[in-house]
C-alpha atoms as a PDB file:
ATOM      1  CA  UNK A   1     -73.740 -19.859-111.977  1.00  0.00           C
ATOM      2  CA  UNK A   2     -72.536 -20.047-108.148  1.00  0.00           C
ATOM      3  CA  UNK A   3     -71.088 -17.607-106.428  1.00  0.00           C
ATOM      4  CA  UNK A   4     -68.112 -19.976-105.624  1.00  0.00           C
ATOM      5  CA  UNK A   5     -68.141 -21.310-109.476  1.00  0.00           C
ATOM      6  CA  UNK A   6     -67.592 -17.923-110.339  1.00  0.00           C
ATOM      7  CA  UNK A   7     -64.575 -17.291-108.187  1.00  0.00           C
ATOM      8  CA  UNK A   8     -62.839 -20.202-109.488  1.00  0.00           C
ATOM      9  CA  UNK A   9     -63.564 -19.456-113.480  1.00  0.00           C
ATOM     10  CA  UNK A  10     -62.202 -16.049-112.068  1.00  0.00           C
ATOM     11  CA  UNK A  11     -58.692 -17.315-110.861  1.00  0.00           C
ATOM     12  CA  UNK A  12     -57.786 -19.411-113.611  1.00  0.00           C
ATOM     13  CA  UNK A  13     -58.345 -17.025-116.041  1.00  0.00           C
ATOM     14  CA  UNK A  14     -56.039 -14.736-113.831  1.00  0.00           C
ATOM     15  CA  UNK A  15     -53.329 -17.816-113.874  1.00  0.00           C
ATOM     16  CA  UNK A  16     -53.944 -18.049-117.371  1.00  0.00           C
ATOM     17  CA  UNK A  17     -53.366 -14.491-118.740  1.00  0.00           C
ATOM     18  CA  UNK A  18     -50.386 -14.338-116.634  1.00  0.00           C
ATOM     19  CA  UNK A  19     -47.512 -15.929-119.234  1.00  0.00           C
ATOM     20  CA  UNK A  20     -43.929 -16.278-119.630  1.00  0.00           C
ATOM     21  CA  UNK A  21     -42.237 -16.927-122.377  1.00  0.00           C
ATOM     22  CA  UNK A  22     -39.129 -19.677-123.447  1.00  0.00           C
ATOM     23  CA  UNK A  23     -37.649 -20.248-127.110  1.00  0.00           C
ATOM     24  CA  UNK A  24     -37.767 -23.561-128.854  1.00  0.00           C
ATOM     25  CA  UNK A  25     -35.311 -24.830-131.270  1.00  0.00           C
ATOM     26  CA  UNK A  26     -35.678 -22.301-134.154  1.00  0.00           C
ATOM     27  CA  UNK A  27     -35.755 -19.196-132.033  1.00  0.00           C
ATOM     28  CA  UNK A  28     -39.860 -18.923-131.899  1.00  0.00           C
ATOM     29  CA  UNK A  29     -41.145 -17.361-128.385  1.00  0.00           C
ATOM     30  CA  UNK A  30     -43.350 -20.070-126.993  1.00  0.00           C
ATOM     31  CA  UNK A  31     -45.884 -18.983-123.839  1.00  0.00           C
ATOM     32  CA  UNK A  32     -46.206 -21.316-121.209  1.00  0.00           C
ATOM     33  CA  UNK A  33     -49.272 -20.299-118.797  1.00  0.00           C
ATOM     34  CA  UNK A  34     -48.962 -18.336-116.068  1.00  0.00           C
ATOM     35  CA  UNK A  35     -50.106 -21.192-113.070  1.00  0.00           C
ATOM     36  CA  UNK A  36     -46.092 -22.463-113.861  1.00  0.00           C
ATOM     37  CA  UNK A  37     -44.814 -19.257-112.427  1.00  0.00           C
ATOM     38  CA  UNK A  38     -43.194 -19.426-108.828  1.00  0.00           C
ATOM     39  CA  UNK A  39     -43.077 -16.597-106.484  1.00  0.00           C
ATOM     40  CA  UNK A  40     -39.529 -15.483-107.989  1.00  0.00           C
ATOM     41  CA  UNK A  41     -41.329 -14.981-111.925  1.00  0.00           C
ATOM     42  CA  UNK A  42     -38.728 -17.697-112.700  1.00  0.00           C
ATOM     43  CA  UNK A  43     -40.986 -20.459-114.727  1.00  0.00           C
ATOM     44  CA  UNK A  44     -38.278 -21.197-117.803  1.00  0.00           C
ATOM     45  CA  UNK A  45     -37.415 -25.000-116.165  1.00  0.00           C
ATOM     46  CA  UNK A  46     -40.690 -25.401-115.074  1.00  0.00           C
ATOM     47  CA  UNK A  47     -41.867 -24.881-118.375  1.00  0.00           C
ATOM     48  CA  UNK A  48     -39.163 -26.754-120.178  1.00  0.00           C
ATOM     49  CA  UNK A  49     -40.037 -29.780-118.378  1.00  0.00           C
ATOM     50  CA  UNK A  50     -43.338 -29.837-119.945  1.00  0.00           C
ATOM     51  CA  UNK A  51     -42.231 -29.630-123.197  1.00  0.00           C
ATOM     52  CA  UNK A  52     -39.589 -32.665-122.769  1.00  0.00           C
ATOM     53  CA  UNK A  53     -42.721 -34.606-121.320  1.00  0.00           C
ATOM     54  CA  UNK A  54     -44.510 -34.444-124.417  1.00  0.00           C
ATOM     55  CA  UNK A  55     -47.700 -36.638-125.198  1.00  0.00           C
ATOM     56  CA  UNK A  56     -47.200 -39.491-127.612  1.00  0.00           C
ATOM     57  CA  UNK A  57     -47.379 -38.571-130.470  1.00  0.00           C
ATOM     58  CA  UNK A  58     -48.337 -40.733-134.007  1.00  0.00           C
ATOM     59  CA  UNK A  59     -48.648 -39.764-137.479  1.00  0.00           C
ATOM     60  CA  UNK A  60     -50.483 -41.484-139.949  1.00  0.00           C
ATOM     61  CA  UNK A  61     -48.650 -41.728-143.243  1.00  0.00           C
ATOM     62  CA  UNK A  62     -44.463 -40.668-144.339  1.00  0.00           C
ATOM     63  CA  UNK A  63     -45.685 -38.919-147.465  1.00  0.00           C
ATOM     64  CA  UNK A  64     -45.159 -34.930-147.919  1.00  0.00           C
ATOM     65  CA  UNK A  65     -47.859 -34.138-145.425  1.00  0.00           C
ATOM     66  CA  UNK A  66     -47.141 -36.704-142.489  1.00  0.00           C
ATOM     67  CA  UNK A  67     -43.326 -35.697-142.499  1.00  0.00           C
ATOM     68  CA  UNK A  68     -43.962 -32.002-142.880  1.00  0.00           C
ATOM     69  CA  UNK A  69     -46.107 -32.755-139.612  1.00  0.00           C
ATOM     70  CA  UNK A  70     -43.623 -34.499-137.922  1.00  0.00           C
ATOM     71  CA  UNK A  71     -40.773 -32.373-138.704  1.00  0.00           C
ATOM     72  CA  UNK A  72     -42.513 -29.168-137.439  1.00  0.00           C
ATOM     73  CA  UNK A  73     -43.715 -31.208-134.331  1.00  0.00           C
ATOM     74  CA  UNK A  74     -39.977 -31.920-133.668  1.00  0.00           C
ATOM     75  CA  UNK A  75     -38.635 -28.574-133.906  1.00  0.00           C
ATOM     76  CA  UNK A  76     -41.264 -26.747-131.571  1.00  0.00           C
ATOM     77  CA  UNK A  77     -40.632 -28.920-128.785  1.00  0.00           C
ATOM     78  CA  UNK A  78     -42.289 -32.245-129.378  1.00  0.00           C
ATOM     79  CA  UNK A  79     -39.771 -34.945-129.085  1.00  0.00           C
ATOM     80  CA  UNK A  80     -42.146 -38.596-129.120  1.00  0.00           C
ATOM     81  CA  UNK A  81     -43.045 -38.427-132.185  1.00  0.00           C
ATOM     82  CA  UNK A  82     -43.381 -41.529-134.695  1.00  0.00           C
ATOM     83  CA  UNK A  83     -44.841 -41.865-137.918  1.00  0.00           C
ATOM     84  CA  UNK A  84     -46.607 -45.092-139.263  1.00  0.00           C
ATOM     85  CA  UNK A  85     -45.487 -46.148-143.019  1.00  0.00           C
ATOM     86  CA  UNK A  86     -47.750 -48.954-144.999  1.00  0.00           C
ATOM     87  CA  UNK A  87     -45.407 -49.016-147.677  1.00  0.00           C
ATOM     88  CA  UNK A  88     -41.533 -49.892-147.500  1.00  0.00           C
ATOM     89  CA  UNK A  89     -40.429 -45.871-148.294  1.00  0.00           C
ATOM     90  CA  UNK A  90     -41.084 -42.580-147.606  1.00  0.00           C
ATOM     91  CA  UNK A  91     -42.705 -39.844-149.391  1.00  0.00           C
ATOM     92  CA  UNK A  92     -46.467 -40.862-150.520  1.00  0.00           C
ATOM     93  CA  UNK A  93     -46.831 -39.457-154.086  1.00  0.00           C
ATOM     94  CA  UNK A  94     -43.343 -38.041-153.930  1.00  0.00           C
ATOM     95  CA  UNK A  95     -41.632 -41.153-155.754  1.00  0.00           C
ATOM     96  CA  UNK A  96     -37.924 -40.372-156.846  1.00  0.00           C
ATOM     97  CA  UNK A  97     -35.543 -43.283-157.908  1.00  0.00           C
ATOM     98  CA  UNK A  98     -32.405 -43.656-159.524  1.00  0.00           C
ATOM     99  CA  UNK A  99     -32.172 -43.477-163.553  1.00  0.00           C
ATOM    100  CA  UNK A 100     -29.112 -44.088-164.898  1.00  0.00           C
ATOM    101  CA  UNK A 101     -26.659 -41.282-163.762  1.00  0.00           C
ATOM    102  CA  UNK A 102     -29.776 -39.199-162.507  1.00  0.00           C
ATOM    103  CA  UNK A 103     -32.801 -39.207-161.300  1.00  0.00           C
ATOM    104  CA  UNK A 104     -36.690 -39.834-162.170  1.00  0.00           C
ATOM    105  CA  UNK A 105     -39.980 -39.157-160.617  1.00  0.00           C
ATOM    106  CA  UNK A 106     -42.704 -41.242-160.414  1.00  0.00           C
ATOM    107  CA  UNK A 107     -44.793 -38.802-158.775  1.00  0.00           C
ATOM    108  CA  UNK A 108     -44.687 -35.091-158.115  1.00  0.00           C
ATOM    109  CA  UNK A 109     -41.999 -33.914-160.831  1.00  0.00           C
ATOM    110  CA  UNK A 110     -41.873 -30.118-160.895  1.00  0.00           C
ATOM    111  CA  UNK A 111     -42.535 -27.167-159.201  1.00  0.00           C
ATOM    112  CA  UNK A 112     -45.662 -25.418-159.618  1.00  0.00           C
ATOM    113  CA  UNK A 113     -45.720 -21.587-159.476  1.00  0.00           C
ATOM    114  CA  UNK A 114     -43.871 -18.633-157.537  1.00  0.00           C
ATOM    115  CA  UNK A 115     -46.534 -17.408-155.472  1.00  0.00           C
ATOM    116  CA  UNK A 116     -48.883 -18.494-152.675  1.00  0.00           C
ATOM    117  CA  UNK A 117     -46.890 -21.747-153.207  1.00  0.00           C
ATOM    118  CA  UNK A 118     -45.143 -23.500-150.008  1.00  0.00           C
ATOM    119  CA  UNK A 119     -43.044 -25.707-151.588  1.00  0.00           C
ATOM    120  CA  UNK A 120     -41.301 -22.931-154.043  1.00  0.00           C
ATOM    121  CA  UNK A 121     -41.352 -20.757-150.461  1.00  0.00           C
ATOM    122  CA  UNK A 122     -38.936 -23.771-148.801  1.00  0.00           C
ATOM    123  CA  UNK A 123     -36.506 -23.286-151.575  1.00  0.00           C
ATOM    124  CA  UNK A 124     -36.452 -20.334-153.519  1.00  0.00           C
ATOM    125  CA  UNK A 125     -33.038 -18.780-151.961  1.00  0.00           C
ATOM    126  CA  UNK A 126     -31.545 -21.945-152.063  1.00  0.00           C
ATOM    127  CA  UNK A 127     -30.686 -22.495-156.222  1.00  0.00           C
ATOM    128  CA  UNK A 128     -32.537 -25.741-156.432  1.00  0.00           C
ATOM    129  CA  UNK A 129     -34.836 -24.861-159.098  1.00  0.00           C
ATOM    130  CA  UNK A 130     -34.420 -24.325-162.890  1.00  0.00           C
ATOM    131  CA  UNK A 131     -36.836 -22.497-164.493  1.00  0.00           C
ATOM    132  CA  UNK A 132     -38.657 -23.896-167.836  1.00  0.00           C
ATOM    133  CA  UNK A 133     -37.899 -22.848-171.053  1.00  0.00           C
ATOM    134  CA  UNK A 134     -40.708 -21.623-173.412  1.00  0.00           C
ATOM    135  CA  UNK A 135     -43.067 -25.017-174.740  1.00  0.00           C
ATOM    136  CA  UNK A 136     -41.865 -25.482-178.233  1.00  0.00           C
ATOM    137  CA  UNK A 137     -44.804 -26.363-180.398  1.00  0.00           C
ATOM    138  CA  UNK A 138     -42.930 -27.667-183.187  1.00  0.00           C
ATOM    139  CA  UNK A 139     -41.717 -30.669-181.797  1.00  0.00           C
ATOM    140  CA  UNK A 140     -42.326 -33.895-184.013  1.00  0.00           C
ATOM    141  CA  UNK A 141     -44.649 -37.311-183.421  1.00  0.00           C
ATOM    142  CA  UNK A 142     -42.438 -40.345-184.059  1.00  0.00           C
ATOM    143  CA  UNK A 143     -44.247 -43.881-183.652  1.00  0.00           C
ATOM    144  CA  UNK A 144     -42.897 -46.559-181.857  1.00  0.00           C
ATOM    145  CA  UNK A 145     -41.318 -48.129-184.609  1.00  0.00           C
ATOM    146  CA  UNK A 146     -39.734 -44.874-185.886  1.00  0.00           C
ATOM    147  CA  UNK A 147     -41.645 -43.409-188.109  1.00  0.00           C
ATOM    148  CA  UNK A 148     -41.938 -39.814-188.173  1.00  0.00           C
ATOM    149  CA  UNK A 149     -45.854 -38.666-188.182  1.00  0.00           C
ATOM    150  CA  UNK A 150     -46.154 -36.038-191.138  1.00  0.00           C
ATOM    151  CA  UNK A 151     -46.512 -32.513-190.908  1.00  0.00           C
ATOM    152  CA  UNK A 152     -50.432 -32.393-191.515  1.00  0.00           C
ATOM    153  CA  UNK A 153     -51.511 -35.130-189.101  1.00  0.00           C
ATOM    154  CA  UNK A 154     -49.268 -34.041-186.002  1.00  0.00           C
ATOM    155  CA  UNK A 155     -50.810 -30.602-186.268  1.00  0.00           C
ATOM    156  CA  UNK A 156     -54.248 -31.792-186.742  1.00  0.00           C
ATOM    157  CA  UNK A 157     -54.216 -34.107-183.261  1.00  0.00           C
ATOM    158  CA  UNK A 158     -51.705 -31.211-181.813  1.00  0.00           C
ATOM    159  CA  UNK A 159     -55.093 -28.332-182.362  1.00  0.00           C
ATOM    160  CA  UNK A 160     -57.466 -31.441-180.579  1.00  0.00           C
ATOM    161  CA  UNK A 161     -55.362 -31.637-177.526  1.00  0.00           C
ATOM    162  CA  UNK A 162     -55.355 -27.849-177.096  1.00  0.00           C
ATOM    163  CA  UNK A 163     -59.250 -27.687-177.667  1.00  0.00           C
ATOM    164  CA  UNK A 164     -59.438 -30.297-175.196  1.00  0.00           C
ATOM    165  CA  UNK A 165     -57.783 -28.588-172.658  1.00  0.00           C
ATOM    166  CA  UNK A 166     -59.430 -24.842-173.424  1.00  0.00           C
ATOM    167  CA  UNK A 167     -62.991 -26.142-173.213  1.00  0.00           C
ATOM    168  CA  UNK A 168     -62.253 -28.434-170.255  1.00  0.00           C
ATOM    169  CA  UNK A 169     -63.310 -26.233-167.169  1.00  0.00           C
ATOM    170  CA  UNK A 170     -66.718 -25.476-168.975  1.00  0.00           C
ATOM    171  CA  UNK A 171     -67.103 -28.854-169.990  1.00  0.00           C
ATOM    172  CA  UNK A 172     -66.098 -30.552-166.481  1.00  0.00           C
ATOM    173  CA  UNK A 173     -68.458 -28.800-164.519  1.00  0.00           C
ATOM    174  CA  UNK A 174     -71.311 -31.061-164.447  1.00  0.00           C
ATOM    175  CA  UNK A 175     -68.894 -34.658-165.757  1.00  0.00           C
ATOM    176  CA  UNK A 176     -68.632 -37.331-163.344  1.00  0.00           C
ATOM    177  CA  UNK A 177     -66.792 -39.269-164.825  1.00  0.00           C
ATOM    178  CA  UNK A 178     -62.824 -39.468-164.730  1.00  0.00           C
ATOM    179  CA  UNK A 179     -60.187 -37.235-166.354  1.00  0.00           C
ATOM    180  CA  UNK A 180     -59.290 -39.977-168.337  1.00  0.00           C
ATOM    181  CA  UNK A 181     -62.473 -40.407-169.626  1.00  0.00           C
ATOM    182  CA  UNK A 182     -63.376 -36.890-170.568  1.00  0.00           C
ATOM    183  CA  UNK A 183     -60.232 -36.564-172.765  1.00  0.00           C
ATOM    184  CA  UNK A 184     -61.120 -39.926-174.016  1.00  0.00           C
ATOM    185  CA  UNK A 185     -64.405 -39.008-175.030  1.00  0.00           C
ATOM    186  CA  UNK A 186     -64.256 -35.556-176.590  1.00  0.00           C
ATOM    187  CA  UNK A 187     -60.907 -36.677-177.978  1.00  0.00           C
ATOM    188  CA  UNK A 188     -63.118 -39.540-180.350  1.00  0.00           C
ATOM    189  CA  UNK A 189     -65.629 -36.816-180.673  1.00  0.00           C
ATOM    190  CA  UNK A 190     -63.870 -34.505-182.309  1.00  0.00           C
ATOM    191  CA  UNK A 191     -62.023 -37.410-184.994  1.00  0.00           C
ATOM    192  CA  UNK A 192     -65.863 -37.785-186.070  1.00  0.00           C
ATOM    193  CA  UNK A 193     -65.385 -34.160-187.414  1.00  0.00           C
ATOM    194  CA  UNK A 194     -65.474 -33.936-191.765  1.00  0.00           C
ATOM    195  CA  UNK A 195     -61.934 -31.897-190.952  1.00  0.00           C
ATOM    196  CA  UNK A 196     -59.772 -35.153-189.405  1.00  0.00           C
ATOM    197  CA  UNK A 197     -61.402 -37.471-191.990  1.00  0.00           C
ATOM    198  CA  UNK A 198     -58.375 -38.213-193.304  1.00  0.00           C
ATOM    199  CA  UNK A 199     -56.412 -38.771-190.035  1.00  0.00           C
ATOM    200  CA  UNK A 200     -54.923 -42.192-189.639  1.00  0.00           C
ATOM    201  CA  UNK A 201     -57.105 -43.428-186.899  1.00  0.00           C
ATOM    202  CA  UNK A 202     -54.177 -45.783-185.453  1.00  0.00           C
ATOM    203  CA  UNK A 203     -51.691 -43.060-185.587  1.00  0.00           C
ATOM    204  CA  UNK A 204     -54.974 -40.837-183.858  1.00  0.00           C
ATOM    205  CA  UNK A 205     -55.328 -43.599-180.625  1.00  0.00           C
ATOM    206  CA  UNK A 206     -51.489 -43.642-180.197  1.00  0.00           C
ATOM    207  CA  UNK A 207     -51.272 -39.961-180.070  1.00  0.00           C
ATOM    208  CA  UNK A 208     -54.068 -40.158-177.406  1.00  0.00           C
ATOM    209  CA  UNK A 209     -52.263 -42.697-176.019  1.00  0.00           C
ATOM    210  CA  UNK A 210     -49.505 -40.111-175.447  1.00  0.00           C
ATOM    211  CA  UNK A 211     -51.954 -37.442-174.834  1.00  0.00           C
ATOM    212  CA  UNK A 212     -52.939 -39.407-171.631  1.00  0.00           C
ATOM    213  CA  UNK A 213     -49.623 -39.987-170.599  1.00  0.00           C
ATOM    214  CA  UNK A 214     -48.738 -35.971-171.113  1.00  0.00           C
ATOM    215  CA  UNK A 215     -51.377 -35.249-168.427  1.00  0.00           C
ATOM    216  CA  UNK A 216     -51.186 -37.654-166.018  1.00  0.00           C
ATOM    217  CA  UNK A 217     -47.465 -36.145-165.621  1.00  0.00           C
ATOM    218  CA  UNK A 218     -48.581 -32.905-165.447  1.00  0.00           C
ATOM    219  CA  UNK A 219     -50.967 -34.084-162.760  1.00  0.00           C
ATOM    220  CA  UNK A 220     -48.652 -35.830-160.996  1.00  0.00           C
ATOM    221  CA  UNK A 221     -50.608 -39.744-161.226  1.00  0.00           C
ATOM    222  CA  UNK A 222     -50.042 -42.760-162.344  1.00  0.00           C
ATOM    223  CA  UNK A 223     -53.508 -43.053-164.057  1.00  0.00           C
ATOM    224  CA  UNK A 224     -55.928 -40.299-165.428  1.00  0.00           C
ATOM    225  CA  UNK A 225     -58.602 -42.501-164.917  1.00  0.00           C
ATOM    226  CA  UNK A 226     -57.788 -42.491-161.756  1.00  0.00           C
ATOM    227  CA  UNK A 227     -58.740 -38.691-161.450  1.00  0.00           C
ATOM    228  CA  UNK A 228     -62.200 -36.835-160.764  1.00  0.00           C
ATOM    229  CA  UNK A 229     -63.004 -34.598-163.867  1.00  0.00           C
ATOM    230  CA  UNK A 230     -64.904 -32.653-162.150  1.00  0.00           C
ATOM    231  CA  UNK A 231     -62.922 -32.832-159.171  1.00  0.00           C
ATOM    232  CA  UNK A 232     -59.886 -31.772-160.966  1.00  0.00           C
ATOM    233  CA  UNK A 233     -61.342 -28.285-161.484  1.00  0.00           C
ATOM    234  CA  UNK A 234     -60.963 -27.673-157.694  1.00  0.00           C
ATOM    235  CA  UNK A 235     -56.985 -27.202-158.291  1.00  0.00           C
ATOM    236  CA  UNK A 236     -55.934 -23.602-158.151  1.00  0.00           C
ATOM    237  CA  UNK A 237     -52.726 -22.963-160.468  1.00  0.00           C
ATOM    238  CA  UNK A 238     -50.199 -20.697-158.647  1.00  0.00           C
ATOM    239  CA  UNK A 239     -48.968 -17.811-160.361  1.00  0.00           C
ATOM    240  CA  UNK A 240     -45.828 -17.920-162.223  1.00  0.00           C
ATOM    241  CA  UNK A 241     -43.606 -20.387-163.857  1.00  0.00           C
ATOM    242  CA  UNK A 242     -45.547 -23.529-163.509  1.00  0.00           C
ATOM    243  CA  UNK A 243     -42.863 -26.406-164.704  1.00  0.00           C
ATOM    244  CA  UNK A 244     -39.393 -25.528-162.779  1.00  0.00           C
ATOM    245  CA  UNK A 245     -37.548 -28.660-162.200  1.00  0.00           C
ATOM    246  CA  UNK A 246     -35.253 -29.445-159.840  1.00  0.00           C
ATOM    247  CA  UNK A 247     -31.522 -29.609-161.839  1.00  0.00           C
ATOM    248  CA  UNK A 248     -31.942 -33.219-162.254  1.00  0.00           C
ATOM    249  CA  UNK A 249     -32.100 -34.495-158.380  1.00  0.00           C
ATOM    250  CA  UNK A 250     -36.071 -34.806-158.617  1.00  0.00           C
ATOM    251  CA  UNK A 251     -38.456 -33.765-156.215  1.00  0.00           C
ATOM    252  CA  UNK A 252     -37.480 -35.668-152.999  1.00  0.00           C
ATOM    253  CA  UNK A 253     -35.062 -32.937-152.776  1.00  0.00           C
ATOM    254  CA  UNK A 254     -38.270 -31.216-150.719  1.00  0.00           C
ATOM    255  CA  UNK A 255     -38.366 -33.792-148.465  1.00  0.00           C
ATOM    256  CA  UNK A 256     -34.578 -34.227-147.643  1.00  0.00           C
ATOM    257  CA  UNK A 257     -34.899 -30.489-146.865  1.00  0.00           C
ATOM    258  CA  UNK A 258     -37.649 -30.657-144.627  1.00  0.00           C
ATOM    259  CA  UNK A 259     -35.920 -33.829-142.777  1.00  0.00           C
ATOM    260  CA  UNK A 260     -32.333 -31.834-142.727  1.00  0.00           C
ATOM    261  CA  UNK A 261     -30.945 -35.011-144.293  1.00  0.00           C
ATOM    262  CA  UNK A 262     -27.527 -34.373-144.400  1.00  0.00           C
ATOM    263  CA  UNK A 263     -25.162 -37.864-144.305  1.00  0.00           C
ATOM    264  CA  UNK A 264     -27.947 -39.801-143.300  1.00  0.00           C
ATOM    265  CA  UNK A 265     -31.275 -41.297-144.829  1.00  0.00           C
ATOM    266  CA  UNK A 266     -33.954 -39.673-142.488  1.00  0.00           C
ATOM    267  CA  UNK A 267     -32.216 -37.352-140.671  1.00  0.00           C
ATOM    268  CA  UNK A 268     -34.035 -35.892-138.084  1.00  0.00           C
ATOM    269  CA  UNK A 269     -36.906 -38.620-138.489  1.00  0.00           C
ATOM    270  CA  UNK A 270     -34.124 -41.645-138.448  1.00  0.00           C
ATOM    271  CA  UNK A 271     -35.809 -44.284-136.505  1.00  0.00           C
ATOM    272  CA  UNK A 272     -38.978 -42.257-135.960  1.00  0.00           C
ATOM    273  CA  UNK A 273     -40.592 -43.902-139.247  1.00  0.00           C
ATOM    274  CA  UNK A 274     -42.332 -47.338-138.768  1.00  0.00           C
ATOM    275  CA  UNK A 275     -42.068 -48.814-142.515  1.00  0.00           C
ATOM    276  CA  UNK A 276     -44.147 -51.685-143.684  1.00  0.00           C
ATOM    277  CA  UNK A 277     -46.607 -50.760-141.136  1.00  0.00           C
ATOM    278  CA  UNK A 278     -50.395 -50.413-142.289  1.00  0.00           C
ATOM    279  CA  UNK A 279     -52.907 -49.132-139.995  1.00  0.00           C
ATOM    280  CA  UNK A 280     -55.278 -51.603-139.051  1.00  0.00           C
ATOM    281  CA  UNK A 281     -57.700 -50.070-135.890  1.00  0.00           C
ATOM    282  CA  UNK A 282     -58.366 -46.615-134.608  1.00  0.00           C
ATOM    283  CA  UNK A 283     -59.717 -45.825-130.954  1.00  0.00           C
END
């Protein structure tokens, strides 16, 4: 390295360790670097102005990641920011609609957990969630044309599904097939058993049937099969409560906090979310 090269690497890390400070919108300290100082220590407009001149900015995606981006984008400063929607709505896998005189979702449904968990962080002091009551094992099997399973069966497929699910993170280790499949599989595997001989085997596939449907909500998909067995072992479960709801107003409400809704639809992102929109070329 040059004498002269040297010099200059010298003075801008002198301009660069010399900082001021302003505060964005929530209060946080932001430095700006020293070289936007003038001879009176007075950078705060200086350094303003380069935070109103912010780059273009353009997310890819309005689902619970892309607006979480956004909104935190927005509040430190960053005002051009626009997000690119393929679909005709916001919120990816987070899916709530109107259902009569509530709510449904088609997606996400509860909460998961009370610690190391970000969502239940957002809204913990603010009485959104209602906490599960214990799972009742007694509950009954009707068919679709009202008859109520007996006693002796329900229990019998009840004790396969909780098999299936104890022996699934030994037995998903090495599968590569889907979810689906594995609780397909050792579901029919275990009806071969001498003990479920006498198991109705259409009342058997229309409790698997439901079986399916039970974990696909828990998972928050539309399909099992559309879910890595193996893959699915990579979830960590959050401590605590793991099905809190959210009093009937579904799990958008996450969202509507994040974009500070209040009377209108995107609040804080109105007009900064390009619907209908798919992404066709990246330079």
């Amino acid at each position: 390295m040059s004498l002269i090269s040297f010099i200059i690497l010298l003075l801008i890390h002198q301009l660069l360790a010399q900082e001021c400070t302003i505060k964005d919108r929530d209060g946080v300290e932001i430095c700006c670097p020293g070289f936007l100082k003038d001879q009176t220590n007075e950078c705060v407009s200086k350094c303003k102005n380069v935070f109103d001149k912010t780059p273009r900015i353009l997310i890819v995606g309005a689902g619970a990641s892309g607006i979480s981006a956004a909104t935190r984008l927005l509040h430190h400063g960053f005002e051009n920011v626009t997000l690119l929607e393929a679909q005709n709505r916001f919120g990816g896998r987070i899916s709530t609609i109107p259902f009569g005189d509530s709510f449904i979702d088609l997606g996400a449904e509860w909460c998961h957990g009370q610690e190391n968990n970000a969502v239940f962080e957002l809204v913990k002091d603010k009485d959104l969630l209602q906490h599960s009551e214990p799972w009742d094992e007694s509950y009954k099997l009707v068919r679709s044309n009202g008859e109520i399973v007996d006693d002796y069966t329900s229990k019998k497929l009840k004790g396969i599904f909780e098999k299936i699910q104890e022996n699934k993170k030994d037995h998903l280790k090495n599968y590569n097939d889907s979810l689906g499949a594995y609780n397909k599989e050792y579901f029919l595997k275990a009806l071969e058993e001498d003990t479920y001989a006498t198991i109705d085997r259409d009342i058997a596939m229309e409790f698997l049937e439901l079986f399916q449907k039970e974990i696909a909500s828990a998972e928050g998909c539309k399909d099992v099969y559309d879910v890595s067995g193996k893959g699915n072992l990579q979830f960590k479960e959050a401590p605590g409560d793991q099905n809190m709801d959210w009093k009937g107003k579904g799990y958008v409400t996450v969202l509507n906090i994040l974009m500070e809704t209040g009377c209108r639809d995107l609040g804080i992102l109105h007009k900064r979310i390009l619907f209908n929109n798919k992404l066709q070329t990246l330079n």
